[in-house]
N, C-alpha and C. Protein backbone atom coordinates (compact mmCIF):
# COMPACT_ATOMS: atom_id res chain seq x y z
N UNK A 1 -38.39 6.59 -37.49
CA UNK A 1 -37.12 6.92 -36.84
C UNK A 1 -36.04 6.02 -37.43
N UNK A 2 -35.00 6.67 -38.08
CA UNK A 2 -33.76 5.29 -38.43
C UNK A 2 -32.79 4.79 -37.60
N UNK A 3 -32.36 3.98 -37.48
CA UNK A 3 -31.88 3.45 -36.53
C UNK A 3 -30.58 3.83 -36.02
N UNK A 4 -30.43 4.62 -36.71
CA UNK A 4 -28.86 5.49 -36.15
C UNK A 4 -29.54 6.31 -34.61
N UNK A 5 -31.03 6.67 -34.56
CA UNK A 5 -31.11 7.80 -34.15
C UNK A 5 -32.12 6.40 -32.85
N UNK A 6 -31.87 5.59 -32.73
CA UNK A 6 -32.57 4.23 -31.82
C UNK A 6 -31.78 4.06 -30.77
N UNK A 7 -31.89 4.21 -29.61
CA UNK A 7 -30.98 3.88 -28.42
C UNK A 7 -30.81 2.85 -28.50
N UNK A 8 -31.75 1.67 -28.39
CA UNK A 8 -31.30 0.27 -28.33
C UNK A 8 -30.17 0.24 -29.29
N UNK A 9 -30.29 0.41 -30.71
CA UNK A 9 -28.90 0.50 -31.58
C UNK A 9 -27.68 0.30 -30.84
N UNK A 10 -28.00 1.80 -30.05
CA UNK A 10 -26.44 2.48 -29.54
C UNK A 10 -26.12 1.79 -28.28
N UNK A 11 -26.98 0.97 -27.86
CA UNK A 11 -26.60 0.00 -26.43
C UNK A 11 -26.11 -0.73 -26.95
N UNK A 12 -26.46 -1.92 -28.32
CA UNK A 12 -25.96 -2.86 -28.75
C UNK A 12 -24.95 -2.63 -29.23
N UNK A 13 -24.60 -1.53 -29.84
CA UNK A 13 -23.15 -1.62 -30.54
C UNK A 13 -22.22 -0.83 -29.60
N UNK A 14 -22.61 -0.27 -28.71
CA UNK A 14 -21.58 0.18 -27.32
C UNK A 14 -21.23 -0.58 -26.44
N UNK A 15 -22.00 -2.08 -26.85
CA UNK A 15 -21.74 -3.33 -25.77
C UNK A 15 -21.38 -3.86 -26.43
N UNK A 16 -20.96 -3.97 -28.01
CA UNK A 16 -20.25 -4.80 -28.78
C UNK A 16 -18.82 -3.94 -28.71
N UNK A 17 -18.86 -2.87 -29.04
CA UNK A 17 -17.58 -2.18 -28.40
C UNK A 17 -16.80 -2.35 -27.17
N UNK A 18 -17.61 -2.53 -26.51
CA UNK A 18 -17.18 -3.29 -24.61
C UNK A 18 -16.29 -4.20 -24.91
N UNK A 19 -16.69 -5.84 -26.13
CA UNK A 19 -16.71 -6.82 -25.49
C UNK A 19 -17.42 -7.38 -24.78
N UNK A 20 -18.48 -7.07 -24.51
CA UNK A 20 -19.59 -7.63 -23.58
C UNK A 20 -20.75 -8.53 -24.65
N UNK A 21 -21.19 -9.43 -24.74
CA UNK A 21 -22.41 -10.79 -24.42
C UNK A 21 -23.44 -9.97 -23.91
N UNK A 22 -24.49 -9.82 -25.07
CA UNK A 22 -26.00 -9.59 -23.60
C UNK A 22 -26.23 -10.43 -23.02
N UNK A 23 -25.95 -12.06 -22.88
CA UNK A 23 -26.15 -12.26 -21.40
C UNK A 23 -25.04 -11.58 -20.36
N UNK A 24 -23.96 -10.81 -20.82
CA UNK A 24 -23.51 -10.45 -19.48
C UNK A 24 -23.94 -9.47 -19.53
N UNK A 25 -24.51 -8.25 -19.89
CA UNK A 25 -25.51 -7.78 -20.01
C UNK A 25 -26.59 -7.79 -19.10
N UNK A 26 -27.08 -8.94 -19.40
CA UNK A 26 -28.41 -9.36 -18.71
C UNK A 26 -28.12 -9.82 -17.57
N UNK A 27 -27.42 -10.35 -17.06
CA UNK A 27 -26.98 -10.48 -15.87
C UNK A 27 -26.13 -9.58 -14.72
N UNK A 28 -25.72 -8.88 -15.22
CA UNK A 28 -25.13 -7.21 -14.63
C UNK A 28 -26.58 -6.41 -14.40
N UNK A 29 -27.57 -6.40 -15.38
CA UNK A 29 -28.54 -5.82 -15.31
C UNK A 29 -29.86 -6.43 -14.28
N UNK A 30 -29.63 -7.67 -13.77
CA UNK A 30 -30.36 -8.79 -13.33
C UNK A 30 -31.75 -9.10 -14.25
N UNK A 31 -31.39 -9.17 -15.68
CA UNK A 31 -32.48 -9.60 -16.05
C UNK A 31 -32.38 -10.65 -17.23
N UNK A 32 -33.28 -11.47 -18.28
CA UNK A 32 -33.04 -12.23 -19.07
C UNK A 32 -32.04 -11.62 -20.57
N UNK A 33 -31.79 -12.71 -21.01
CA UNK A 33 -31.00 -12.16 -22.07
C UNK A 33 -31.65 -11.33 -22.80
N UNK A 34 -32.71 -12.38 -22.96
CA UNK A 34 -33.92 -11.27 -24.14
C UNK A 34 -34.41 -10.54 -23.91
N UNK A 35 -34.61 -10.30 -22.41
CA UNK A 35 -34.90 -8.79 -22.22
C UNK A 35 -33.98 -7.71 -22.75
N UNK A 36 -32.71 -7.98 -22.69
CA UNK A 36 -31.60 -7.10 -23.34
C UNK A 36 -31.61 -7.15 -24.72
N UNK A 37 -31.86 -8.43 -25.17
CA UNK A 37 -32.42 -8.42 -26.99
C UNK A 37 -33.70 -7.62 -26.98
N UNK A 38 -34.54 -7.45 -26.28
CA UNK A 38 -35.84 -6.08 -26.56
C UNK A 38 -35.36 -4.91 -25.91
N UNK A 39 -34.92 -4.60 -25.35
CA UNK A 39 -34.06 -3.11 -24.68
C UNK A 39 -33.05 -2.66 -26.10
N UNK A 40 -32.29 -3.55 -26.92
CA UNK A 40 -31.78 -3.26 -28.00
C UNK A 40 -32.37 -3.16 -29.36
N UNK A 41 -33.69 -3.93 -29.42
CA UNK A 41 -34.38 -3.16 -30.49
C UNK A 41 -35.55 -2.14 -30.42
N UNK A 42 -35.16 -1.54 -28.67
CA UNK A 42 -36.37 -0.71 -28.48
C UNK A 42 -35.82 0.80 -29.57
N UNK A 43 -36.55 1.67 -29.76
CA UNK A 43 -35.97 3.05 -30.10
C UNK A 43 -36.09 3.78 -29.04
N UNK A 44 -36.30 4.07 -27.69
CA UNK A 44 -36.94 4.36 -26.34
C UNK A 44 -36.79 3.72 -25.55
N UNK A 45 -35.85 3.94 -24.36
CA UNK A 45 -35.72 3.39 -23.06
C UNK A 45 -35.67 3.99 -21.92
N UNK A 46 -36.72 3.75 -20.81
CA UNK A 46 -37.09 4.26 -19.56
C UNK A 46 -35.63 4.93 -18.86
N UNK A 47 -35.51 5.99 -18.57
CA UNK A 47 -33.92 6.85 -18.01
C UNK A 47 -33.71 5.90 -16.78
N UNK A 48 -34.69 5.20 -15.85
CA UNK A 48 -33.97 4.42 -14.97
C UNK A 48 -32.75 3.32 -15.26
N UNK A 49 -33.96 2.22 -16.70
CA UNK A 49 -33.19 1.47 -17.16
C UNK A 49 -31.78 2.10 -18.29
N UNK A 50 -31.72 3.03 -18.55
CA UNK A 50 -30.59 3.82 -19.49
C UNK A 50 -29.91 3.84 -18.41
N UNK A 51 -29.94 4.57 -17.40
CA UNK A 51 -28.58 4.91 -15.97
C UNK A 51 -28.41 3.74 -16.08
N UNK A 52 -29.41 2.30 -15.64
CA UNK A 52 -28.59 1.11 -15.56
C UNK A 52 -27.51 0.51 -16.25
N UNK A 53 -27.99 0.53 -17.82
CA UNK A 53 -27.47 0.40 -18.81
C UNK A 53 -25.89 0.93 -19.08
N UNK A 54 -26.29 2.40 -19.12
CA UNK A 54 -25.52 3.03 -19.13
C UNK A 54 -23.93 3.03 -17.66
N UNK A 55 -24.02 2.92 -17.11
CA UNK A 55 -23.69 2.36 -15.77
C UNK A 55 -23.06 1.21 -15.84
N UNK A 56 -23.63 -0.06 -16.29
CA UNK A 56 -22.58 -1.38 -16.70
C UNK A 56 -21.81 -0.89 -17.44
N UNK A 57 -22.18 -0.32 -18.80
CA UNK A 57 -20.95 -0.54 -19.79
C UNK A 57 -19.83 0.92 -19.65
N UNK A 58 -20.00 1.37 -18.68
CA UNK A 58 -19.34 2.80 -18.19
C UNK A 58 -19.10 3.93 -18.47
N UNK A 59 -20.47 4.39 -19.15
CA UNK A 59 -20.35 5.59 -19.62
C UNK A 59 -21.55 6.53 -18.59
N UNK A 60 -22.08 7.36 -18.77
CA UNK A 60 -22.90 8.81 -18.78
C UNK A 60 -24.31 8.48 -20.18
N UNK A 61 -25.10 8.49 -19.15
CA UNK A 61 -26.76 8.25 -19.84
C UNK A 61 -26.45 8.97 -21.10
N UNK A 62 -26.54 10.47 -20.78
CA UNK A 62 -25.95 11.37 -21.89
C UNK A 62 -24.66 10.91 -23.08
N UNK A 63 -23.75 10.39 -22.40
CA UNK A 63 -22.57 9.75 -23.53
C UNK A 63 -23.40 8.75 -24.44
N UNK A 64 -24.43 7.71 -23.57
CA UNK A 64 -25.06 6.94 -24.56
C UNK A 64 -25.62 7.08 -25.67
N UNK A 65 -26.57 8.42 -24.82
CA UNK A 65 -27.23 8.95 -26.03
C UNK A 65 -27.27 9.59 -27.16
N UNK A 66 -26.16 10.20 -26.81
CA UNK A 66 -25.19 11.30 -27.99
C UNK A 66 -24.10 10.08 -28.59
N UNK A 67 -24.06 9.12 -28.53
CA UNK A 67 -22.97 8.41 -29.14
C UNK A 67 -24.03 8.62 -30.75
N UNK A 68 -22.40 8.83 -31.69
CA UNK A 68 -22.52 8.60 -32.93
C UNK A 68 -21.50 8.05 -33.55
N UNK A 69 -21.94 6.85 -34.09
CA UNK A 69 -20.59 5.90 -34.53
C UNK A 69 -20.12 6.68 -36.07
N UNK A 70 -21.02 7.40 -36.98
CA UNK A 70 -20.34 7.83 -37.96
C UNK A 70 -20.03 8.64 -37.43
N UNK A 71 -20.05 9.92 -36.20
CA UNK A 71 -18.78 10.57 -36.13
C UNK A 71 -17.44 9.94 -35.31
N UNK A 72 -17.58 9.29 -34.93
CA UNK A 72 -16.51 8.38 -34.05
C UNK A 72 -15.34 7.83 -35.41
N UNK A 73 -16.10 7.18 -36.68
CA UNK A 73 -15.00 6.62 -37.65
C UNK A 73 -14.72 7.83 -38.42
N UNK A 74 -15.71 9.30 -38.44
CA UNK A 74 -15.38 10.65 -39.26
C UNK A 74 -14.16 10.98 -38.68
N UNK A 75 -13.66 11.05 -37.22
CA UNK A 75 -12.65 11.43 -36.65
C UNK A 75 -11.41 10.41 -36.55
N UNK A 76 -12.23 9.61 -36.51
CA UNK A 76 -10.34 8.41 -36.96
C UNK A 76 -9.80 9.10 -38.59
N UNK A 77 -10.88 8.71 -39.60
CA UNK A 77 -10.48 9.24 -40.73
C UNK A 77 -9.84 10.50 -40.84
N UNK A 78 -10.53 11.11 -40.22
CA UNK A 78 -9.97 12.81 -40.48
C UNK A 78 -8.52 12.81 -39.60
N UNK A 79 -7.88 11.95 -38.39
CA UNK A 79 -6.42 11.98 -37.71
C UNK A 79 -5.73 11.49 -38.13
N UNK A 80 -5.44 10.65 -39.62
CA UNK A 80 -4.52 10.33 -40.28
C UNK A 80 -4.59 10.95 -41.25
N UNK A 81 -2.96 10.95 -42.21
CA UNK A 81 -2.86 11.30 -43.70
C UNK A 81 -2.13 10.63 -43.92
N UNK A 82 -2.60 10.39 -45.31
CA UNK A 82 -1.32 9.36 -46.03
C UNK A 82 -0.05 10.40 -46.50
N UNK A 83 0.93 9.89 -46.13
CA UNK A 83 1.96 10.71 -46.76
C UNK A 83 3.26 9.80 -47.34
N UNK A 84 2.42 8.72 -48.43
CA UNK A 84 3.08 7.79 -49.28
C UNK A 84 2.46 7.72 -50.46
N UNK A 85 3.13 7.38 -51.29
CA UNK A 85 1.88 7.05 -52.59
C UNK A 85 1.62 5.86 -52.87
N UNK A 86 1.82 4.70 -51.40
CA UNK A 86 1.59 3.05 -51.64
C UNK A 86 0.63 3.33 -50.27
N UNK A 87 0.08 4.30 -49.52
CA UNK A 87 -0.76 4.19 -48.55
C UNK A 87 -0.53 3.23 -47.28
N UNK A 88 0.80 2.81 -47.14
CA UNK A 88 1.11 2.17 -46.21
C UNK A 88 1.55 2.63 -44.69
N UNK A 89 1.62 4.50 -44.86
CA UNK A 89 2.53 4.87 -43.89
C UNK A 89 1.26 6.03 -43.54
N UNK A 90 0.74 5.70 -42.19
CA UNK A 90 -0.14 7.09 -42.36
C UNK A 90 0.73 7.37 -40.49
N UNK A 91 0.26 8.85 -40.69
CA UNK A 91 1.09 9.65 -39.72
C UNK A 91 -0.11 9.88 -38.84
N UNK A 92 0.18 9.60 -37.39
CA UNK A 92 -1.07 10.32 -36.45
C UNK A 92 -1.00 11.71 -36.26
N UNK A 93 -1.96 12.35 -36.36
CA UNK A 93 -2.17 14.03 -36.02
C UNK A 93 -2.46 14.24 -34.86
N UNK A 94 -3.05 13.14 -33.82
CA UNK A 94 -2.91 13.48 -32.57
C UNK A 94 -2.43 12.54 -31.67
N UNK A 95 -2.21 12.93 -30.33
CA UNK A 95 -1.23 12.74 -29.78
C UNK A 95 -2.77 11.44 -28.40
N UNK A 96 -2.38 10.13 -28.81
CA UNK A 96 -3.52 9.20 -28.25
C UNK A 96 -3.81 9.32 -26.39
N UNK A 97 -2.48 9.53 -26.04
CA UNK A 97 -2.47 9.07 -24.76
C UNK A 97 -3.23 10.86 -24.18
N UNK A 98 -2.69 11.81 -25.08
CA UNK A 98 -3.91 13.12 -24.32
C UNK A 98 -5.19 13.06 -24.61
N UNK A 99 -5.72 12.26 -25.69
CA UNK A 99 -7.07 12.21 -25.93
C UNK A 99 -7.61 11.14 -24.83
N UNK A 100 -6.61 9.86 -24.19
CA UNK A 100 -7.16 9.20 -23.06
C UNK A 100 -7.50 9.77 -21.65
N UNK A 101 -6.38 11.03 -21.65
CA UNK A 101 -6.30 11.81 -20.47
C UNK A 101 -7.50 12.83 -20.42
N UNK A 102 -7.71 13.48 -21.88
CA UNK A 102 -9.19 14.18 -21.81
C UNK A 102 -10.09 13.36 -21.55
N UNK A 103 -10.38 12.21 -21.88
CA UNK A 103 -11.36 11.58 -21.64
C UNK A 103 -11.71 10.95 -20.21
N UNK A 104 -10.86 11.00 -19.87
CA UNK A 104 -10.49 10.58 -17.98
C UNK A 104 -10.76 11.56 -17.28
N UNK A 105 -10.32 12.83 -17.96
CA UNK A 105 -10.86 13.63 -16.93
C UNK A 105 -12.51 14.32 -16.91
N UNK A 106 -12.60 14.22 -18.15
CA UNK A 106 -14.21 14.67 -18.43
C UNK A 106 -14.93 13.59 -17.70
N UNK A 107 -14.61 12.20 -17.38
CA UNK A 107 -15.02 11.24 -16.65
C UNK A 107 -14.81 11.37 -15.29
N UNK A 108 -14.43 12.27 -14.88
CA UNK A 108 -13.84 12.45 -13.83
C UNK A 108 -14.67 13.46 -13.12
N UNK A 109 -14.98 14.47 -14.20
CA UNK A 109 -15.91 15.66 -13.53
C UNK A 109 -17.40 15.16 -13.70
N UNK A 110 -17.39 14.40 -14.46
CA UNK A 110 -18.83 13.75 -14.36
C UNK A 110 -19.04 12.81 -13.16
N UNK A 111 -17.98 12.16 -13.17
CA UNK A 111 -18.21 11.64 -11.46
C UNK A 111 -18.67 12.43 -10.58
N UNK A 112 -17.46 13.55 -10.18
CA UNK A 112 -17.58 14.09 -9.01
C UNK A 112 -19.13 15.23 -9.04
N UNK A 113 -19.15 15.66 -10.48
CA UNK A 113 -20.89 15.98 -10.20
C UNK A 113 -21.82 15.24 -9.90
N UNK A 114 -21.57 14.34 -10.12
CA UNK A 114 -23.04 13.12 -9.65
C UNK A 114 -23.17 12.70 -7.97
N UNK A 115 -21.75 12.91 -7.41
CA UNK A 115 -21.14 12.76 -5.84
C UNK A 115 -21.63 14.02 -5.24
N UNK A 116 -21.68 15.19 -5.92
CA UNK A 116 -21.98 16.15 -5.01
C UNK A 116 -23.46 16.51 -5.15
N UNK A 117 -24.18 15.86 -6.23
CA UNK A 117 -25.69 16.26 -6.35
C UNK A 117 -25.86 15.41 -5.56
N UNK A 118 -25.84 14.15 -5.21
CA UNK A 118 -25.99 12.94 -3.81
C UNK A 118 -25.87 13.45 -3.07
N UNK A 119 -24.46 14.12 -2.64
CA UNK A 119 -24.67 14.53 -1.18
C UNK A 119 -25.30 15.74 -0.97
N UNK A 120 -25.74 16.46 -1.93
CA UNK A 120 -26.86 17.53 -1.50
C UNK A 120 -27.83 17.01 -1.41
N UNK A 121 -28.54 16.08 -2.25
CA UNK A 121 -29.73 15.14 -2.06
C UNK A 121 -29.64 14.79 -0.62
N UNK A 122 -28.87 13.79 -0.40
CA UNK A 122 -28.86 13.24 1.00
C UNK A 122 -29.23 14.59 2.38
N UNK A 123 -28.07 15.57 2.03
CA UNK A 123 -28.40 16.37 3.05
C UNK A 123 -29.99 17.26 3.05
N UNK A 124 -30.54 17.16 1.88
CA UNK A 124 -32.12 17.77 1.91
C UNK A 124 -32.49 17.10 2.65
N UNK A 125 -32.76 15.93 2.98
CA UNK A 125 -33.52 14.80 3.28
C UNK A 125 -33.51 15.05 4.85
C-alpha cells in the first residue's frame, strides 16, 4: 500500500495542517504521544478511533479519509494564471470567501445529519 493511500499519513499531515503537536493530539485523544506516533504510521485505523481522530482536528471520518493532498495543491494550481511574463501577478479564478461558505455549509449538513440520526437513535431506544 503507498502511503498516499495510509490513513495514519493523512492524520499526520491533517494535524500538521491544524497546527496541532501530537502531544496535543494525544492529549485531546487521552492517550500517549506515541500512541499517536503509531496511529500515524498505521495504514488502518479502528472507525471508533478515526471518529475520535477525526473529531479533534474537525473534520468528517469520511473527509479524513478521502483527503488527497495532491488534489488539494492540483486545485490551488489549476485557480491561478499568470498573466505577466515576470510571473509575479497571478489573478484568482475563484472567489475565496464562497469556497469558505461552501465549505461551512457542507459542514453544516453534516452536522445536522449526525443530530438527527442521534435523535432517532435515542428515540428507538
Amino acid at each position: 500500500m503507498s502511503k498516499e493511500n495510509k490513513i495514519g499519513s493523512k492524520i499526520s499531515r491533517l494535524r500538521e495542517l491544524r497546527g496541532m503537536k501530537q502531544e496535543a493530539l494525544a492529549t485531546a485523544l487521552g492517550v500517549s504521544q506515541q500512541t499517536v506516533s503509531n496511529i500515524e504510521r498505521s495504514a488502518e485505523v479502528e472507525e471508533d478511533l478515526l471518529a475520535q481522530v477525526s473529531q479533534v482536528l474537525g473534520l468528517t471520518p469520511d473527509a479524513l479519509r478521502n483527503f488527497d493532498e495532491d488534489a488539494v495543491f492540483n486545485i490551488i494550481n489549476n485557480t491561478f494564471q499568470d498573466s505577466s511574463s515576470n510571473n509575479n501577478n497571478y489573478l484568482c479564478t475563484i472567489n475565496p470567501v464562497e469556497k469558505i461558505i461552501e465549505l461551512y455549509e457542507r459542514l453544516l449538513e453534516a452536522e445536522k445529519s449526525k443530530v438527527e440520526l442521534l435523535e432517532r437513535l435515542l428515540k428507538e431506544r
